[in-house]
C-alpha atoms as a PDB file:
ATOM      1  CA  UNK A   1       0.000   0.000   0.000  1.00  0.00           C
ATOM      2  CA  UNK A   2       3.209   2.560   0.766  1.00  0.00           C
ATOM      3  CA  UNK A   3       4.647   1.610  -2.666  1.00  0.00           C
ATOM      4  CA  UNK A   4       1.312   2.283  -4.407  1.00  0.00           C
ATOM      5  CA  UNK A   5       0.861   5.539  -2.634  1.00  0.00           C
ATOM      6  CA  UNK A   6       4.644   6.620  -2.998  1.00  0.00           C
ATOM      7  CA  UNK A   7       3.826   5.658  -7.210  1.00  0.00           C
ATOM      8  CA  UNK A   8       1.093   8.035  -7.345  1.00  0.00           C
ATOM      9  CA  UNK A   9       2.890  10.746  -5.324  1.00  0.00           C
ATOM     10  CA  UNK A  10       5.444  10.820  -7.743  1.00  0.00           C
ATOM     11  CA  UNK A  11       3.519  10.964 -10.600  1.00  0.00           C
ATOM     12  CA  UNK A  12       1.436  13.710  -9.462  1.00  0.00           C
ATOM     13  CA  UNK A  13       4.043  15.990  -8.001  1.00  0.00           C
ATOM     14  CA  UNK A  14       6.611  15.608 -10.537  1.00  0.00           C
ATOM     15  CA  UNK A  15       4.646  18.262 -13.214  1.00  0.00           C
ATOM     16  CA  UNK A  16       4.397  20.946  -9.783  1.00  0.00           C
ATOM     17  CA  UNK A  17       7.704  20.245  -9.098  1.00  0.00           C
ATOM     18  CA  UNK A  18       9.150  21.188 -12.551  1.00  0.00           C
ATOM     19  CA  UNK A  19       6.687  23.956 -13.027  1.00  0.00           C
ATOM     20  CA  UNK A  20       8.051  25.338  -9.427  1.00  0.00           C
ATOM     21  CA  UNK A  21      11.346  25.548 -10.846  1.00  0.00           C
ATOM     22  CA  UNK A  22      10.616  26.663 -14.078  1.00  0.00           C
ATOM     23  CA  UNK A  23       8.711  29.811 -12.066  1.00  0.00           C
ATOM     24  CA  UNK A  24      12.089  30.373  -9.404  1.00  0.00           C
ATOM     25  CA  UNK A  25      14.287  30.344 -12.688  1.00  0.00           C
ATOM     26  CA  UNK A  26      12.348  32.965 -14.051  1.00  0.00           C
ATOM     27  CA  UNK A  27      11.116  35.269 -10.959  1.00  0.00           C
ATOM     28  CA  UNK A  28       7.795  34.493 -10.744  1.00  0.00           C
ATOM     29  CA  UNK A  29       5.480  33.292  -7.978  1.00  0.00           C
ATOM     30  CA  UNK A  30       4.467  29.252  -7.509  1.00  0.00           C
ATOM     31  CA  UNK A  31       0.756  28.345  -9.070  1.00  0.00           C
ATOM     32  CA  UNK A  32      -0.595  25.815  -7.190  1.00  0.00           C
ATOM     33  CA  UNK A  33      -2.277  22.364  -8.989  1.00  0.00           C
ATOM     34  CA  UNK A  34      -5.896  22.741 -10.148  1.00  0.00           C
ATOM     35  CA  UNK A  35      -7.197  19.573  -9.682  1.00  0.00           C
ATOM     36  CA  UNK A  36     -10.423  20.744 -12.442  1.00  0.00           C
ATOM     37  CA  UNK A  37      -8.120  20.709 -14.807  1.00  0.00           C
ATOM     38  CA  UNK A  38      -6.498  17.589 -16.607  1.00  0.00           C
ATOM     39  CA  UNK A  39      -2.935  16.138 -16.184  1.00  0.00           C
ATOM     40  CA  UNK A  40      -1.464  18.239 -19.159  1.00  0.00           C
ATOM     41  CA  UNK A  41      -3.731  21.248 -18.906  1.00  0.00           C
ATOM     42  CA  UNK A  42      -2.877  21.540 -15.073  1.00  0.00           C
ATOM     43  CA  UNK A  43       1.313  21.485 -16.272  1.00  0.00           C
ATOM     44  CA  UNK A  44       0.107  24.226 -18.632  1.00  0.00           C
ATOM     45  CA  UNK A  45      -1.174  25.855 -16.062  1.00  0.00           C
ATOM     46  CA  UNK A  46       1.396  25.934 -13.703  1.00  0.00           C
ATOM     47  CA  UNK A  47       4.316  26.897 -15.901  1.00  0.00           C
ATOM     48  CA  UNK A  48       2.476  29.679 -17.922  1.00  0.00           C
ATOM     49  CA  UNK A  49      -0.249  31.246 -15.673  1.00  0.00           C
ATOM     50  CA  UNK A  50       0.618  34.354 -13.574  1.00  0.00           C
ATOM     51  CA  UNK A  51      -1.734  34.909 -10.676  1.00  0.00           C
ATOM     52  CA  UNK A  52      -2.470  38.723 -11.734  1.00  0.00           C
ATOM     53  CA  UNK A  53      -4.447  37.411 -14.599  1.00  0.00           C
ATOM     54  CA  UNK A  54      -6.867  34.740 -15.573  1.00  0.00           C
ATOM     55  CA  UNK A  55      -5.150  32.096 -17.731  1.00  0.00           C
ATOM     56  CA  UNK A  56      -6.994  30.206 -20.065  1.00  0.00           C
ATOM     57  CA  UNK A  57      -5.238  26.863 -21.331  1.00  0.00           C
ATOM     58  CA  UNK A  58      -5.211  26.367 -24.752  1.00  0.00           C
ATOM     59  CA  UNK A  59      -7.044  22.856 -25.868  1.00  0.00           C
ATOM     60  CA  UNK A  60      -4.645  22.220 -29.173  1.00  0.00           C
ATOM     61  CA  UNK A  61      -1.622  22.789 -26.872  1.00  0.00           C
ATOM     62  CA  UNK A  62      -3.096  20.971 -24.217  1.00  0.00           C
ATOM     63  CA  UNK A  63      -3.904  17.512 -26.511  1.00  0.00           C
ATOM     64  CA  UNK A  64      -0.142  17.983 -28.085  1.00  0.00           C
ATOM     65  CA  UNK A  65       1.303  17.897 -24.591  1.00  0.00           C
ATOM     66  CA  UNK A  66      -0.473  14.936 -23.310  1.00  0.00           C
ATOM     67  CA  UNK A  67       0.271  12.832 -26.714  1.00  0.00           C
ATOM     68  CA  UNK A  68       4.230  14.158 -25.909  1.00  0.00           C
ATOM     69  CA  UNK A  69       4.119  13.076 -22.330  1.00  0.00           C
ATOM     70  CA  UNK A  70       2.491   9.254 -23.660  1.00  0.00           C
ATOM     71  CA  UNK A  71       4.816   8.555 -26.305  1.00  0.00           C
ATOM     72  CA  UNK A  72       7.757   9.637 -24.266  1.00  0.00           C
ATOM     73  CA  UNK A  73       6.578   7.482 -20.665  1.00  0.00           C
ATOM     74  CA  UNK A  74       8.367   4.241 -21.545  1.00  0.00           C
ATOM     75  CA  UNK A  75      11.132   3.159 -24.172  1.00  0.00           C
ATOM     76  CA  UNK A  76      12.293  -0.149 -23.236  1.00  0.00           C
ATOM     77  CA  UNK A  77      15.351  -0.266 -21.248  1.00  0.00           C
ATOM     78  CA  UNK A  78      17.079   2.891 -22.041  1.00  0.00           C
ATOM     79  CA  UNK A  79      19.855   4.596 -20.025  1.00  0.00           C
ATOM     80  CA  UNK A  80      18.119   6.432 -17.695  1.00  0.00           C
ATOM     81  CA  UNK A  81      15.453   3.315 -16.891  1.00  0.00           C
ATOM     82  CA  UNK A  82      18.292   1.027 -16.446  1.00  0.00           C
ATOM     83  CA  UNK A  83      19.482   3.120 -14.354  1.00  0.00           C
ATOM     84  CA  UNK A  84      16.008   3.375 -11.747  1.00  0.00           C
ATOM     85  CA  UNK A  85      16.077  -0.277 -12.113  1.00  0.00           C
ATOM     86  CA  UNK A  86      19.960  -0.861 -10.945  1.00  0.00           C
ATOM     87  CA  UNK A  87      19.704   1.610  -8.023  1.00  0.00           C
ATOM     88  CA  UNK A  88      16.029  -0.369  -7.230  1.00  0.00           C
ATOM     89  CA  UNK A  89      18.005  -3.243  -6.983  1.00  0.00           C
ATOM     90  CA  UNK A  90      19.625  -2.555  -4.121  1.00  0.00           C
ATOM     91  CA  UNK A  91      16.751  -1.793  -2.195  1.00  0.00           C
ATOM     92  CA  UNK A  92      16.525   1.917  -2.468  1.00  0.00           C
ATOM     93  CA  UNK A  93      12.861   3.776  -1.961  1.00  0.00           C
ATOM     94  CA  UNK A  94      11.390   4.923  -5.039  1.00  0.00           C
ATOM     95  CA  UNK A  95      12.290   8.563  -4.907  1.00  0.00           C
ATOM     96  CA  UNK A  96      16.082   7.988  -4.923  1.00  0.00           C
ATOM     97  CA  UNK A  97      15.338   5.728  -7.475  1.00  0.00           C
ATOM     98  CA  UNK A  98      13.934   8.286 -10.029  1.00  0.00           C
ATOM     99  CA  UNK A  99      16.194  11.027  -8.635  1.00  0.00           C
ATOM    100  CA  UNK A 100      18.968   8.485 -10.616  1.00  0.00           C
ATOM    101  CA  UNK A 101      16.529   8.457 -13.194  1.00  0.00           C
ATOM    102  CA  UNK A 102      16.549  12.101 -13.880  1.00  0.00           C
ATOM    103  CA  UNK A 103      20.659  12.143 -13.511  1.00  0.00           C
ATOM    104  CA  UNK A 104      21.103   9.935 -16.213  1.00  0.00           C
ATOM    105  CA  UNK A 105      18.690  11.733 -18.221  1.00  0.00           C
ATOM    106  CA  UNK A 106      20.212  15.259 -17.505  1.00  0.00           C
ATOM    107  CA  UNK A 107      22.945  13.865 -19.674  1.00  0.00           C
ATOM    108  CA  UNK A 108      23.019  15.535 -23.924  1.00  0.00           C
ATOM    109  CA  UNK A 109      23.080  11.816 -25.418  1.00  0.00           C
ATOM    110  CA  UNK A 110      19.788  10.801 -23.796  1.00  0.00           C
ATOM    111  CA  UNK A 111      17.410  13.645 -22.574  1.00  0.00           C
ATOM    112  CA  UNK A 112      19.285  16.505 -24.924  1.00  0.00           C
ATOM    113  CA  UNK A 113      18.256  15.147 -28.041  1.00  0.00           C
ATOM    114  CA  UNK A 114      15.217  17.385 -28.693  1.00  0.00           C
ATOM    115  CA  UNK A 115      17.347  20.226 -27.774  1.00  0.00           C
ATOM    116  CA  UNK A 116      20.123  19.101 -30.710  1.00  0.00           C
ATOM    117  CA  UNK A 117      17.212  19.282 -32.975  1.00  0.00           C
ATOM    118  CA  UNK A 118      16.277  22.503 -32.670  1.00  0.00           C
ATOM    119  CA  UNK A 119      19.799  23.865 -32.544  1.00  0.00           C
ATOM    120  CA  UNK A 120      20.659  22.073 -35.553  1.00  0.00           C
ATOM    121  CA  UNK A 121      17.718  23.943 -37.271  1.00  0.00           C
ATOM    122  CA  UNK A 122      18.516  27.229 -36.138  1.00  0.00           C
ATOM    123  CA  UNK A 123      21.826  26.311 -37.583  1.00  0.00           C
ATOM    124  CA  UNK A 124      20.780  25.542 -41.087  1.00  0.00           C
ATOM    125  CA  UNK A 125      18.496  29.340 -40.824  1.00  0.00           C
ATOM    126  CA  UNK A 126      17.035  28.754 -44.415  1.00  0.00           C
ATOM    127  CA  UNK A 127      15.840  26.680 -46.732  1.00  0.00           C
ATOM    128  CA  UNK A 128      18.531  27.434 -49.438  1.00  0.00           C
ATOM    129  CA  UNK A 129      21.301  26.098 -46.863  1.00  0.00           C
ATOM    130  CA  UNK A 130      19.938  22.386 -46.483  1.00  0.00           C
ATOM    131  CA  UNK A 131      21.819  21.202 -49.547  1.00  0.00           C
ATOM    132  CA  UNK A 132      24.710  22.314 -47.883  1.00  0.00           C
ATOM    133  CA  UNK A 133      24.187  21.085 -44.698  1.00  0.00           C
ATOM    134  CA  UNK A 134      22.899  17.623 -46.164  1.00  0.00           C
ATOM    135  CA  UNK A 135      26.184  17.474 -48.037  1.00  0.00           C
ATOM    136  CA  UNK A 136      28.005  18.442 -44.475  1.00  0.00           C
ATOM    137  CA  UNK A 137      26.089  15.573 -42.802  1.00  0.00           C
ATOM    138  CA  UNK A 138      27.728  12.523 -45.909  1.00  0.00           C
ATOM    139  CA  UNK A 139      31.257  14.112 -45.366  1.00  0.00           C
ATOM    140  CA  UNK A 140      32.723  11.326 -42.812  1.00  0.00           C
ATOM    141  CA  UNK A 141      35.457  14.285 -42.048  1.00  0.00           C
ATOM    142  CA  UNK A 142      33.339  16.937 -41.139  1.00  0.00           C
ATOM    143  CA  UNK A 143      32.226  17.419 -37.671  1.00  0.00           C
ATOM    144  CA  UNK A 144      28.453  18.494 -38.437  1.00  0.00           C
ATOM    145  CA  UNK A 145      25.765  15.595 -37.814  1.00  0.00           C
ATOM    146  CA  UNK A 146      21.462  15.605 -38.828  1.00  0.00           C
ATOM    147  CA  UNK A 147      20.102  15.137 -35.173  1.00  0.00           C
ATOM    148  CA  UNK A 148      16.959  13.657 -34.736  1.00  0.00           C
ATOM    149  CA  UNK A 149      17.826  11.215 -37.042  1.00  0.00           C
ATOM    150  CA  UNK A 150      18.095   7.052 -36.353  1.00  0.00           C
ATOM    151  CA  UNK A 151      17.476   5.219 -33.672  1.00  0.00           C
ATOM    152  CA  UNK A 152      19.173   2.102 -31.749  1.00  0.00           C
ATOM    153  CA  UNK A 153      15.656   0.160 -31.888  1.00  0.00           C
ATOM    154  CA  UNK A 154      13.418   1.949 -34.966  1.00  0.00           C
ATOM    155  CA  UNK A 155      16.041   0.824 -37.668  1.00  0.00           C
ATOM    156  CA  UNK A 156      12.802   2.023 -40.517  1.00  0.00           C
ATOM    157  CA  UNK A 157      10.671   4.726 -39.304  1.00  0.00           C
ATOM    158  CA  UNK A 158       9.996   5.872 -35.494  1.00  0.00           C
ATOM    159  CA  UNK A 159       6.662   5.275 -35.594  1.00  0.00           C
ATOM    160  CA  UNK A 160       6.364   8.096 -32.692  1.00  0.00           C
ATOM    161  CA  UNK A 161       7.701  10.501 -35.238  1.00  0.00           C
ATOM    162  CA  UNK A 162       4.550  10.062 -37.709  1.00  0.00           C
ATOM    163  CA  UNK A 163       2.286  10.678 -34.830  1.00  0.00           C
ATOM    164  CA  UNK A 164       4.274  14.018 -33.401  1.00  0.00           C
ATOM    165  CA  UNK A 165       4.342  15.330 -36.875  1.00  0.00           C
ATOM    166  CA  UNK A 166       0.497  15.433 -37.631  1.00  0.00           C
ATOM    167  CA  UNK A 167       0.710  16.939 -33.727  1.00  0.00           C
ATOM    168  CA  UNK A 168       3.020  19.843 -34.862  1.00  0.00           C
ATOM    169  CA  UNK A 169       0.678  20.889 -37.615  1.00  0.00           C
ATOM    170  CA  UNK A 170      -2.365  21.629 -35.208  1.00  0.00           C
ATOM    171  CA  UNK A 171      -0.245  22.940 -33.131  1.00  0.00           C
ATOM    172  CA  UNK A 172       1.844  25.123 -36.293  1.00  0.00           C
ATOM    173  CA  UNK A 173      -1.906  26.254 -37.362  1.00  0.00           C
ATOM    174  CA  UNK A 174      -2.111  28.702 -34.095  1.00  0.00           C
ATOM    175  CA  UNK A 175       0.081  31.164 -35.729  1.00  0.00           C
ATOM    176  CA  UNK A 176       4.281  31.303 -34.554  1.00  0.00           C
ATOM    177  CA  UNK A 177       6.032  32.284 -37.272  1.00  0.00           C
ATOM    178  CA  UNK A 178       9.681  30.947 -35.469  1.00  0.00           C
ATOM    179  CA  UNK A 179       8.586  27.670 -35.422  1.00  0.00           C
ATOM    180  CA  UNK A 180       6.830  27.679 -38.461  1.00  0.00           C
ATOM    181  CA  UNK A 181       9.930  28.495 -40.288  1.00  0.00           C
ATOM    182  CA  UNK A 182      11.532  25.443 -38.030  1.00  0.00           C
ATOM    183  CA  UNK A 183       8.760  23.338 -39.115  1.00  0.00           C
ATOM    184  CA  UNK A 184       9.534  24.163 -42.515  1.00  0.00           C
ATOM    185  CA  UNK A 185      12.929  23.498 -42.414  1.00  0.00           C
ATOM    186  CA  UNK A 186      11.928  19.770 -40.354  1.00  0.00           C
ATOM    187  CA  UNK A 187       9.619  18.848 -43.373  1.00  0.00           C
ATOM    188  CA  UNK A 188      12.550  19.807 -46.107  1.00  0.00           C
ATOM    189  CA  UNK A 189      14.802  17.930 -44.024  1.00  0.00           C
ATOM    190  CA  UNK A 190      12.624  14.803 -43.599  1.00  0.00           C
ATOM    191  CA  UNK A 191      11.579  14.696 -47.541  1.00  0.00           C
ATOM    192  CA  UNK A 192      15.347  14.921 -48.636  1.00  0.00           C
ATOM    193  CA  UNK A 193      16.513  12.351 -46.329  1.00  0.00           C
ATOM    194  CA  UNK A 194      13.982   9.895 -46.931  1.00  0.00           C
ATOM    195  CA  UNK A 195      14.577  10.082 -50.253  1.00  0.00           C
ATOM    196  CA  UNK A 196      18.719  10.097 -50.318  1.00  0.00           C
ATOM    197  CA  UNK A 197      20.250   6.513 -50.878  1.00  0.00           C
ATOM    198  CA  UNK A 198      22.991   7.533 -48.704  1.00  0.00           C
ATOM    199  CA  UNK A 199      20.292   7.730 -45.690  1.00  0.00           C
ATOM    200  CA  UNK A 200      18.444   4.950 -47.150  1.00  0.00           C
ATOM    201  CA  UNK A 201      21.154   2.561 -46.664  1.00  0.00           C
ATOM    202  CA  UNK A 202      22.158   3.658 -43.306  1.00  0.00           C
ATOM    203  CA  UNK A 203      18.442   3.597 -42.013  1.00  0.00           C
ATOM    204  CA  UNK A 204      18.752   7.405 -41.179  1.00  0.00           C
ATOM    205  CA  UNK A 205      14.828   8.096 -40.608  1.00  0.00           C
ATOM    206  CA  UNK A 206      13.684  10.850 -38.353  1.00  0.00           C
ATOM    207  CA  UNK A 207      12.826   9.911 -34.692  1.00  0.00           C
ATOM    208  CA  UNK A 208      10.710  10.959 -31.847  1.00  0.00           C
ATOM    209  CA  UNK A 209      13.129  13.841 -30.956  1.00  0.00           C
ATOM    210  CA  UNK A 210      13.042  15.114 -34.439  1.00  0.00           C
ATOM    211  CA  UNK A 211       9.344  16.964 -34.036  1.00  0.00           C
ATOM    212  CA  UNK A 212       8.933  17.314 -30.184  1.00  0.00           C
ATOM    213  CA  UNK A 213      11.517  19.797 -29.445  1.00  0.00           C
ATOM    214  CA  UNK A 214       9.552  22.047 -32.619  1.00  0.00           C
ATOM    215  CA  UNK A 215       6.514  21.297 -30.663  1.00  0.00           C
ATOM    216  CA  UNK A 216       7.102  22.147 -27.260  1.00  0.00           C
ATOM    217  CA  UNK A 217       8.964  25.154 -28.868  1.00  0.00           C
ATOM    218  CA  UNK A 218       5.884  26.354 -30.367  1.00  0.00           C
ATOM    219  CA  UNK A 219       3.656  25.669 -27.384  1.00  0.00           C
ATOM    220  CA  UNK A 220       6.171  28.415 -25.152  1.00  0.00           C
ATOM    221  CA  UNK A 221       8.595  26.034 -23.534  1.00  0.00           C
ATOM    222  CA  UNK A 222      11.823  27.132 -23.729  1.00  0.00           C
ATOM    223  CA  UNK A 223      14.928  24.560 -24.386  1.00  0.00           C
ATOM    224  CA  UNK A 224      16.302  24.402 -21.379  1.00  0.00           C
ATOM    225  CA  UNK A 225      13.185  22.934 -19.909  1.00  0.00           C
ATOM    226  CA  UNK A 226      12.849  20.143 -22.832  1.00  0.00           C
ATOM    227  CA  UNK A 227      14.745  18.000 -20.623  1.00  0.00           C
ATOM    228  CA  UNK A 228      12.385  18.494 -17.532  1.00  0.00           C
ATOM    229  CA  UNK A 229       9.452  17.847 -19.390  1.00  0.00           C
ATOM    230  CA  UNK A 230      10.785  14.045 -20.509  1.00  0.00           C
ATOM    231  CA  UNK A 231      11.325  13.958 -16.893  1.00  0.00           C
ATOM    232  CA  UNK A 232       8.051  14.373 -16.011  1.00  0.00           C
ATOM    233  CA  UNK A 233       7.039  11.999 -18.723  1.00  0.00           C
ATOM    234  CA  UNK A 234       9.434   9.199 -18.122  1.00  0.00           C
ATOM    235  CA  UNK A 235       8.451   9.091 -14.870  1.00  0.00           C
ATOM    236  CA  UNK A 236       5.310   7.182 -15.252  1.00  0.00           C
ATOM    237  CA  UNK A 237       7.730   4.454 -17.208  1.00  0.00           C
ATOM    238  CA  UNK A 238      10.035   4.501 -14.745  1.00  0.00           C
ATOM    239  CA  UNK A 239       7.758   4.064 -11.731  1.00  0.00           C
ATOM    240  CA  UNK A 240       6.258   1.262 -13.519  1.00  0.00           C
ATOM    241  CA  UNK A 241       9.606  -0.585 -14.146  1.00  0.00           C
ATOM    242  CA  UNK A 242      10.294  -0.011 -10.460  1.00  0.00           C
ATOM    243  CA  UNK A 243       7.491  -1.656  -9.291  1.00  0.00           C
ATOM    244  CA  UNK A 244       7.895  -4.566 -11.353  1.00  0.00           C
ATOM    245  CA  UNK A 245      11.079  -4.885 -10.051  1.00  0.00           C
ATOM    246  CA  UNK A 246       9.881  -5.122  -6.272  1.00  0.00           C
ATOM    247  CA  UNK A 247       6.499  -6.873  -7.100  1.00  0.00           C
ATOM    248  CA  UNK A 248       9.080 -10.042  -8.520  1.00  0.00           C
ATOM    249  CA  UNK A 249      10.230 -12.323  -5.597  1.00  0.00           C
ATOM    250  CA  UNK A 250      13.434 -13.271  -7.572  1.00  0.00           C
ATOM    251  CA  UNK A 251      14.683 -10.008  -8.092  1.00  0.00           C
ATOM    252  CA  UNK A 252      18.391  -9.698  -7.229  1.00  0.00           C
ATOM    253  CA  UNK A 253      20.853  -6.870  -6.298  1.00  0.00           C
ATOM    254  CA  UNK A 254      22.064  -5.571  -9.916  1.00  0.00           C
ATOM    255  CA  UNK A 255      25.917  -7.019 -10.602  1.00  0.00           C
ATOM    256  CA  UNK A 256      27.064  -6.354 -14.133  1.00  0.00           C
ATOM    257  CA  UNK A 257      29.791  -8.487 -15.380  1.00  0.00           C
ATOM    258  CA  UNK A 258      33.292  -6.725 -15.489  1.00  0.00           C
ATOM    259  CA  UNK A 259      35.529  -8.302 -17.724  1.00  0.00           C
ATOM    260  CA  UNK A 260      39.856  -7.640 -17.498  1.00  0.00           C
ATOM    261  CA  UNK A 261      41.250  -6.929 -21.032  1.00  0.00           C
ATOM    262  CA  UNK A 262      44.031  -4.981 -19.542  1.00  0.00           C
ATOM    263  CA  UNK A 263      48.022  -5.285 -19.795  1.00  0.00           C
ATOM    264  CA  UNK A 264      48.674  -9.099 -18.197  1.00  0.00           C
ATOM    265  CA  UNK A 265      51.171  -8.577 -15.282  1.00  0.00           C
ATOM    266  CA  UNK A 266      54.436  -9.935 -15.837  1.00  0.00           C
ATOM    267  CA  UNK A 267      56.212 -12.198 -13.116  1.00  0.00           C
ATOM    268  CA  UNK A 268      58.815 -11.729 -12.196  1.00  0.00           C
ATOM    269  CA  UNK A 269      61.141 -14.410 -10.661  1.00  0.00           C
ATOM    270  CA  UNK A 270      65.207 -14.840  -9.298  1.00  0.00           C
ATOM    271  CA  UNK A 271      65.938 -16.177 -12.583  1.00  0.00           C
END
C-alpha cells in the first residue's frame, strides 16, 4: 500500500515540481495544482499562468502535450530506466530511485536530443542552406551531424515521429512564425533524407526527438526545460519498471559483469 501511494505521489508531483522551478528560474510566484483541470492542462497551467491574470489553457496545446508526455513514458530499457532499475536493486525507496533516473537523463546523449534538434535547425536558418548542410552531414570528415535522425531500436521509421508530426501541424496552425519556419525546415529535411540513398542505406529516418523539441517550442517552452518535461514523462515508465522490479520475488541486487582486457602482469622471478 506505501509503494502504491509513494507511485502516485510521484507521478502527481513531478509536473508541480518542474513547473516550481521553471517559475524560481524565471522570478515568478508558484501556481498551485488545479485539480479541475487535466494532467497536461494543469502542467500548462502551472508553468504559464501568472496569478495577476486569468489564464486560459489552450485545448490544441493541451492535446499535443499529453500525446508528448504518452509517447515519451516508456522506451524499453534505455539509459536512464536502467538506471532506476539498478539503483532499485539494491533496495533503495522509489524517490532515490527516479532522482537516478533524472541524472542519467540530464545527460546531452539521452534527454538533450530534442534540444540538438532545434539547434541544428537554427543552424541551417534557411531553406537554401539544407543542400549544404545535407552534403556536411555525408562528409565522414566533417564534424556536423542531422540530429533527430536514427534510432538504436526503430532501424525504418519511429513510428512516434509520424504521430508528433500530424501533432506539430495543429499545433503550427495557431500562428508562430519561429517555429513555423523550423517546421519548414523539419519537413525539407525529412523529404530529402527519406529520399537520399545515402540515408536509405544507413536507415537514417527521423525519430521521436526530431518533431517534439519544434513542438514544445511552439507551445512556449523554452529549451532548457525540454529535458524536464521528458522527466516528467518518463516518470510514469520509470515508476512502472520499479514496481515490477519489487512486485518479482526473484529479483536480485544488480551485478554487471566486469571483464579484465588490460596489460597481463608480468612475473617476475630470481631467474
Amino acid at each position: 500500500e506505501q509503494r502504491k501511494i509513494a507511485s502516485h505521489r510521484l507521478i502527481a508531483k513531478m509536473p508541480t515540481i518542474a513547473a516550481m522551478a521553471y517559475k524560481y528560474s524565471i522570478g515568478q510566484p508558484f501556481v498551485y495544482p488545479n485539480n479541475k483541470l487535466s494532467y497536461a492542462e494543469n502542467f500548462l497551467n502551472m508553468l504559464f499562468s501568472v496569478p495577476a491574470q486569468d489564464f486560459q489553457v489552450n485545448k490544441v496545446f493541451a492535446d499535443a502535450l499529453d500525446k508528448i508526455l504518452i509517447l515519451h513514458a516508456d522506451h524499453e530499457q534505455n539509459a536512464s530506466t536502467s538506471t532506476v532499475r539498478l539503483a532499485g536493486s539494491s533496495g533503495a525507496n522509489p524517490f532515490a530511485c527516479i532522482s537516478a533516473g533524472i541524472a542519467s537523463l540530464w545527460g546531452p546523449s539521452h534527454g538533450g536530443a530534442n534540444e540538438a534538434v532545434i539547434k541544428m535547425l537554427d543552424e541551417i536558418g534557411d531553406l537554401k542552406n539544407i543542400n549544404t548542410f545535407i552534403n556536411k552531414a555525408k562528409n565522414k570528415d566533417d564534424s556536423f551531424r542531422l540530429m533527430g535522425f536514427g534510432h538504436r531500436v526503430y532501424k525504418n521509421y519511429d513510428p512516434r515521429a509520424k504521430v508528433l508530426q500530424n501533432i506539430a501541424k495543429n499545433v503550427l496552425n495557431q500562428e508562430h512564425k519561429l517555429e513555423n519556419r523550423l517546421f519548414d525546415l523539419a519537413k525539407k529535411l525529412e523529404e530529402i533524407a527519406s529520399n537520399d540513398s545515402y540515408f536509405i542505406e544507413k536507415k537514417l529516418y527521423p525519430n521521436v526527438d526530431f518533431y517534439s523539441g519544434i513542438i514544445l517550442k511552439a507551445i512556449g517552452f523554452p529549451v532548457s526545460l525540454f529535458t524536464v518535461v521528458f522527466a516528467v514523462a518518463r516518470t510514469v515508465g520509470w515508476i512502472s519498471h520499479w514496481n515490477e522490479m519489487i512486485e518479482d520475488s526473484t529479483t536480485k541486487i544488480g551485478r554487471p559483469r566486469q571483464l579484465y582486457t588490460g596489460k597481463i602482469q608480468q612475473e617476475f622471478s630470481d631467474k
